[in-house]
C-alpha atoms as a PDB file:
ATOM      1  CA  UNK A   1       0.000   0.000   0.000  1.00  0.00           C
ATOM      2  CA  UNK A   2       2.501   2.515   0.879  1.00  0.00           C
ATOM      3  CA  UNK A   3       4.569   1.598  -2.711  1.00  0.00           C
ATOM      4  CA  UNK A   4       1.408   2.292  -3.981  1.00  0.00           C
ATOM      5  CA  UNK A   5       1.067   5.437  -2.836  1.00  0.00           C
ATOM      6  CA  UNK A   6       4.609   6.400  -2.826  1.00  0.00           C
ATOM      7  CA  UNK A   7       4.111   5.724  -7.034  1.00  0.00           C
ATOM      8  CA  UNK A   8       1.074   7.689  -7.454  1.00  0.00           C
ATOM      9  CA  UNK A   9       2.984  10.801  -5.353  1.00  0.00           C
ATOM     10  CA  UNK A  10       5.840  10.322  -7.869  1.00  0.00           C
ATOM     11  CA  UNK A  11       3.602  10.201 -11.062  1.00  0.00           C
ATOM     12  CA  UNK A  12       1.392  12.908 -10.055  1.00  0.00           C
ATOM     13  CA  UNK A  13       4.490  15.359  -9.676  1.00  0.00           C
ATOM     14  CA  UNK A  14       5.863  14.041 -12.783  1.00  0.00           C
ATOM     15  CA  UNK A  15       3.002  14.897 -14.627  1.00  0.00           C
ATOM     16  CA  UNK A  16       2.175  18.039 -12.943  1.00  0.00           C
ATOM     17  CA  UNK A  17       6.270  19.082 -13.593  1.00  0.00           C
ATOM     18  CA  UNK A  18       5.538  17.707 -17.381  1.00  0.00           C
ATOM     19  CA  UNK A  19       2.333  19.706 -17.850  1.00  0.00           C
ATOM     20  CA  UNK A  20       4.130  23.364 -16.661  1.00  0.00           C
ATOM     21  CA  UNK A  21       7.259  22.387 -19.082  1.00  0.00           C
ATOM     22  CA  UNK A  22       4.652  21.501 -21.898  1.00  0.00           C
ATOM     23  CA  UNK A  23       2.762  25.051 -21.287  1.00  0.00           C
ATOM     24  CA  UNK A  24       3.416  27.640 -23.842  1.00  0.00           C
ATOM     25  CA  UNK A  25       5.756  30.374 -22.906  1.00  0.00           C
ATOM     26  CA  UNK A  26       4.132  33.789 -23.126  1.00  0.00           C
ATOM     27  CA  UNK A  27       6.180  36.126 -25.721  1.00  0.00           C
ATOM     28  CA  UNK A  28       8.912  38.995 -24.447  1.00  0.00           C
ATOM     29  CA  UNK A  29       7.254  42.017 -25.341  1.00  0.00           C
ATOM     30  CA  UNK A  30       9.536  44.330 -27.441  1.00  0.00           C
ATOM     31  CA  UNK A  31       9.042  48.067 -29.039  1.00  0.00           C
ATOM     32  CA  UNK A  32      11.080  49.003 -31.750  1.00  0.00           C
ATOM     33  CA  UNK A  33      11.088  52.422 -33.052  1.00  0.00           C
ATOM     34  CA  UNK A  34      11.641  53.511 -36.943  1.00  0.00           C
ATOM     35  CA  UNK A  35      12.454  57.412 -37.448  1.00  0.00           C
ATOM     36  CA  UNK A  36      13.355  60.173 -39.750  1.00  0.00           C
ATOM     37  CA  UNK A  37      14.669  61.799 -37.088  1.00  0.00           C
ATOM     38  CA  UNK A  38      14.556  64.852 -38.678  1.00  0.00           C
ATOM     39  CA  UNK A  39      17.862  66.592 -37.912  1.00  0.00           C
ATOM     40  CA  UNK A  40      19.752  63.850 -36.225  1.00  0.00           C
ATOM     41  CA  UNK A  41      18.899  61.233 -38.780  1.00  0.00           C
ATOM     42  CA  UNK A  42      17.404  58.272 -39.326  1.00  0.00           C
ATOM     43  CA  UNK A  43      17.196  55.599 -36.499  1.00  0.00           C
ATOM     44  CA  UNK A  44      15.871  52.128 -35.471  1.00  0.00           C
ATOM     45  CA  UNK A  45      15.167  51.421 -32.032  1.00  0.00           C
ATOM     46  CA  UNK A  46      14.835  48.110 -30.035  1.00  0.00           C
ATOM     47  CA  UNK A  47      13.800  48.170 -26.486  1.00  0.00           C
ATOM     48  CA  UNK A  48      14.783  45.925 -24.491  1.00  0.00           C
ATOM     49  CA  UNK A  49      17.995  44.798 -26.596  1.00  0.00           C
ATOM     50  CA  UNK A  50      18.591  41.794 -25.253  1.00  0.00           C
ATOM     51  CA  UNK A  51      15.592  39.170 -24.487  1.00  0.00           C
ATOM     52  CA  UNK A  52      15.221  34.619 -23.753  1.00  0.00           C
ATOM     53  CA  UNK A  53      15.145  32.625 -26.276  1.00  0.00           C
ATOM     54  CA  UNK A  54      11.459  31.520 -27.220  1.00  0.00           C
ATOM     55  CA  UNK A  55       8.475  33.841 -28.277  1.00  0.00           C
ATOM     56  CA  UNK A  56       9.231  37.715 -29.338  1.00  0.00           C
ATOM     57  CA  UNK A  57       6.269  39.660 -29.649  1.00  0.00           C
ATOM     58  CA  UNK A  58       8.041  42.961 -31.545  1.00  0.00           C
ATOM     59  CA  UNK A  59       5.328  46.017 -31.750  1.00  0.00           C
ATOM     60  CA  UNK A  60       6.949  48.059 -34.148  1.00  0.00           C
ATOM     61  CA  UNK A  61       5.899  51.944 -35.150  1.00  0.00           C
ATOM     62  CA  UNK A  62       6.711  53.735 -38.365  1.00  0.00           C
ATOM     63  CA  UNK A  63       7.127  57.452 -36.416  1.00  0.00           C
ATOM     64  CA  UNK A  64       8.046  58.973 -39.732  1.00  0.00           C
ATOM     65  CA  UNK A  65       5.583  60.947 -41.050  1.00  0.00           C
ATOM     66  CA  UNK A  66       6.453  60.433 -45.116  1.00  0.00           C
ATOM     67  CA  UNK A  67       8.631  57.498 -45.622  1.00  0.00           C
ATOM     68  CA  UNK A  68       7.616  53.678 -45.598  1.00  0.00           C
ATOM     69  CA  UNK A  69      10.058  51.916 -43.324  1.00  0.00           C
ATOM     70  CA  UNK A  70      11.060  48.522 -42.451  1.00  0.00           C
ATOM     71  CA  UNK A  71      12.071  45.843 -39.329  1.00  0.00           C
ATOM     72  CA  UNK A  72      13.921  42.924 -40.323  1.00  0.00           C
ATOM     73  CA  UNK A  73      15.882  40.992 -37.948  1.00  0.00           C
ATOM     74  CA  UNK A  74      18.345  37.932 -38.529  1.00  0.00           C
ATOM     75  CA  UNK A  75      21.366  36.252 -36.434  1.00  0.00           C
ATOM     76  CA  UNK A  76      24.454  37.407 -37.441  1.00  0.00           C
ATOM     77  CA  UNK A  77      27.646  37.081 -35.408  1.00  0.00           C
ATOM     78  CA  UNK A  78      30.025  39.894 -37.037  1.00  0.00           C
ATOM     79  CA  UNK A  79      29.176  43.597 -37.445  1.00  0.00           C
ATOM     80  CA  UNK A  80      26.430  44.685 -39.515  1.00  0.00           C
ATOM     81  CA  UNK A  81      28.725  46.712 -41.882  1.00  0.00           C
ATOM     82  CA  UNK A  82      29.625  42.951 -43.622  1.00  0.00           C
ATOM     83  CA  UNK A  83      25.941  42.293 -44.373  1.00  0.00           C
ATOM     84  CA  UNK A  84      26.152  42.118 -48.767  1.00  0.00           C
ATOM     85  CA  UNK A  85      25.336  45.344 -49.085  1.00  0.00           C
ATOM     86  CA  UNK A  86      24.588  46.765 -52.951  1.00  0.00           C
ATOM     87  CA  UNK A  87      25.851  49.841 -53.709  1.00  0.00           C
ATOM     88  CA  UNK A  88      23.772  50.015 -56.980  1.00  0.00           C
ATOM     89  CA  UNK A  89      20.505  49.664 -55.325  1.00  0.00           C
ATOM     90  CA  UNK A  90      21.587  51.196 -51.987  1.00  0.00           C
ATOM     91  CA  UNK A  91      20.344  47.695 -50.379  1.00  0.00           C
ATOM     92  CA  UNK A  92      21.049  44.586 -47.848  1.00  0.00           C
ATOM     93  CA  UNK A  93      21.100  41.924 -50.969  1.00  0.00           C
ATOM     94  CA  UNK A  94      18.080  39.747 -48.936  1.00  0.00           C
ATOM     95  CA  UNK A  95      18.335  37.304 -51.359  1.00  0.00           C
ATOM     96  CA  UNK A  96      21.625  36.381 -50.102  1.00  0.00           C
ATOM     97  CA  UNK A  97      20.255  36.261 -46.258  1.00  0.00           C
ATOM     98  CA  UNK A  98      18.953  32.535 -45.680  1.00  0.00           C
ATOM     99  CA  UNK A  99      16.898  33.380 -42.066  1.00  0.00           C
ATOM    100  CA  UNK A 100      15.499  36.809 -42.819  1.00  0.00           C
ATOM    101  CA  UNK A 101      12.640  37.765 -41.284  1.00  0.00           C
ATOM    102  CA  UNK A 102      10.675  40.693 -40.229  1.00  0.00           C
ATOM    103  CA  UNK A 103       7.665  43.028 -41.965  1.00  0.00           C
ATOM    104  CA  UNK A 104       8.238  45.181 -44.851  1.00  0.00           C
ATOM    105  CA  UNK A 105       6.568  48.326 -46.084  1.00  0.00           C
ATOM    106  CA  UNK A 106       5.151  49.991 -42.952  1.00  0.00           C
ATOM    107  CA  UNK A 107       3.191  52.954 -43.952  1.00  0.00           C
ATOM    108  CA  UNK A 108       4.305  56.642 -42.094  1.00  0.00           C
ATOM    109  CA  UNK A 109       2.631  56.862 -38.751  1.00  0.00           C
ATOM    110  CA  UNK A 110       1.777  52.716 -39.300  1.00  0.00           C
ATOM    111  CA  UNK A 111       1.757  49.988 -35.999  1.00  0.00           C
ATOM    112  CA  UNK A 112       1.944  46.624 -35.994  1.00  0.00           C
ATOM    113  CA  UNK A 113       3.153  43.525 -34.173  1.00  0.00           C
ATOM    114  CA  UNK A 114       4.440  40.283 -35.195  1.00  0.00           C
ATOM    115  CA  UNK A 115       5.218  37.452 -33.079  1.00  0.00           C
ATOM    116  CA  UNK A 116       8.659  35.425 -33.929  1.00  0.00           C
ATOM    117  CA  UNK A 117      10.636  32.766 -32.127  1.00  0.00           C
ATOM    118  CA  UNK A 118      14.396  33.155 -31.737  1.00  0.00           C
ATOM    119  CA  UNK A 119      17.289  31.220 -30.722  1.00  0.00           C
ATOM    120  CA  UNK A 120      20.021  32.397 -28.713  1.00  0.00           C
ATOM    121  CA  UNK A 121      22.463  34.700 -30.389  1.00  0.00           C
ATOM    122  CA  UNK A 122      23.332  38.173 -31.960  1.00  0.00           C
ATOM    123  CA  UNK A 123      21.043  39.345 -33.792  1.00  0.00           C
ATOM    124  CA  UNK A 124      20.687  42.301 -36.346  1.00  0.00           C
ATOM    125  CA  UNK A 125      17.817  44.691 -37.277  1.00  0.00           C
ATOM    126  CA  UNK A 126      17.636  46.447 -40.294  1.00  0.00           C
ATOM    127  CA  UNK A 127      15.340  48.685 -42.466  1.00  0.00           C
ATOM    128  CA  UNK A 128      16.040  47.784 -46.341  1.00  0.00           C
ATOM    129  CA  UNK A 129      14.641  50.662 -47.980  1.00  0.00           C
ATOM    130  CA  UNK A 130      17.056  51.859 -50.507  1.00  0.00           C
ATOM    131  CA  UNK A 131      19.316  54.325 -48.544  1.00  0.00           C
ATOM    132  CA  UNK A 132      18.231  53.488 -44.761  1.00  0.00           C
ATOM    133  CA  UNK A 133      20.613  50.656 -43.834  1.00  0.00           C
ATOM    134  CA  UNK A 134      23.626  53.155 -44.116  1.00  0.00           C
ATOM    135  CA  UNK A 135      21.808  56.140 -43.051  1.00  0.00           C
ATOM    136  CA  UNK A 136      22.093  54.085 -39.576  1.00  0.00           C
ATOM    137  CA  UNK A 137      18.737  52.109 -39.463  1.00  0.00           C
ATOM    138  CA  UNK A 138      20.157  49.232 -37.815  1.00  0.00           C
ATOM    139  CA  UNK A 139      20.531  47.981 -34.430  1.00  0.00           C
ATOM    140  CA  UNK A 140      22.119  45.298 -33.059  1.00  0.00           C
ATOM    141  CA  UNK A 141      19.749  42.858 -30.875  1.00  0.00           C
ATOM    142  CA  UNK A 142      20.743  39.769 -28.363  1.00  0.00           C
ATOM    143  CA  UNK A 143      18.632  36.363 -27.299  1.00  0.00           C
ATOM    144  CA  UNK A 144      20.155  34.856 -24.464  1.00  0.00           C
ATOM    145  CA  UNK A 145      19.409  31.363 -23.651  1.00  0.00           C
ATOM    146  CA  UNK A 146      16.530  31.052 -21.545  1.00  0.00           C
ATOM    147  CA  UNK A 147      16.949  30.010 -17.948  1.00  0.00           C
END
């Protein structure tokens, strides 16, 4: 009797530990920022810059109030500066980026969010409209490994 009950302890805490791990994780909330800037330039903002690994939830705002912008993220490990930039089109050659990912085209004054799931590492952000990337819309963004 008291293996008995000693086994259905152990299972019910094993299941109860199995059901929290095999709950989904509710996403980091993020706000990224995409100016003009007017006078001091063009920016992209990410807030917090580093986040776990797992669910980002990204709300990102086009502030400008003329120019479509854009938030694209991928892992890279080296400075942004080596991304295959095109001098021609004055754009981050995206066909040559394998895990790109982001939204494209936000309309001035524009909102949205967009849920993605990252894996620990360095990260960049980017807007690809032809120009931004060098006129410093780019930020650098890190996933740590969740605890």
């Amino acid at each position: 009797m008291l293996r008995r009950n000693v086994f259905q302890v152990l299972l019910t805490a094993g299941l109860f530990s199995f059901m929290q791990s095999a709950l989904p994780v509710e996403p980091t909330a993020v706000t990224v920022r995409l100016s003009d800037g007017g006078s001091t330039g063009m920016s992209l903002t990410v807030v917090p810059s580093t986040v776990p690994a797992g669910p980002v939830e990204f709300t990102i705002t086009n502030e400008s109030r003329a120019l479509k912008h854009e938030f694209l993220i991928l892992p890279w490990s080296t400075d942004s500066s080596a991304l295959p930039y095109d001098q021609k089109t004055q754009q981050v050659n995206e066909n040559r980026l394998s895990e790109l990912q982001g939204v494209e085209d936000l309309n001035p004054r524009e909102t949205v969010t967009t849920r993605l799931v990252l894996r620990p590492g360095r990260y960049v952000a980017f807007c690809n409209e032809p120009g931004h990337f060098r006129d410093a819309m780019r930020a650098t963004f890190n996933v740590s490994s969740r605890k």
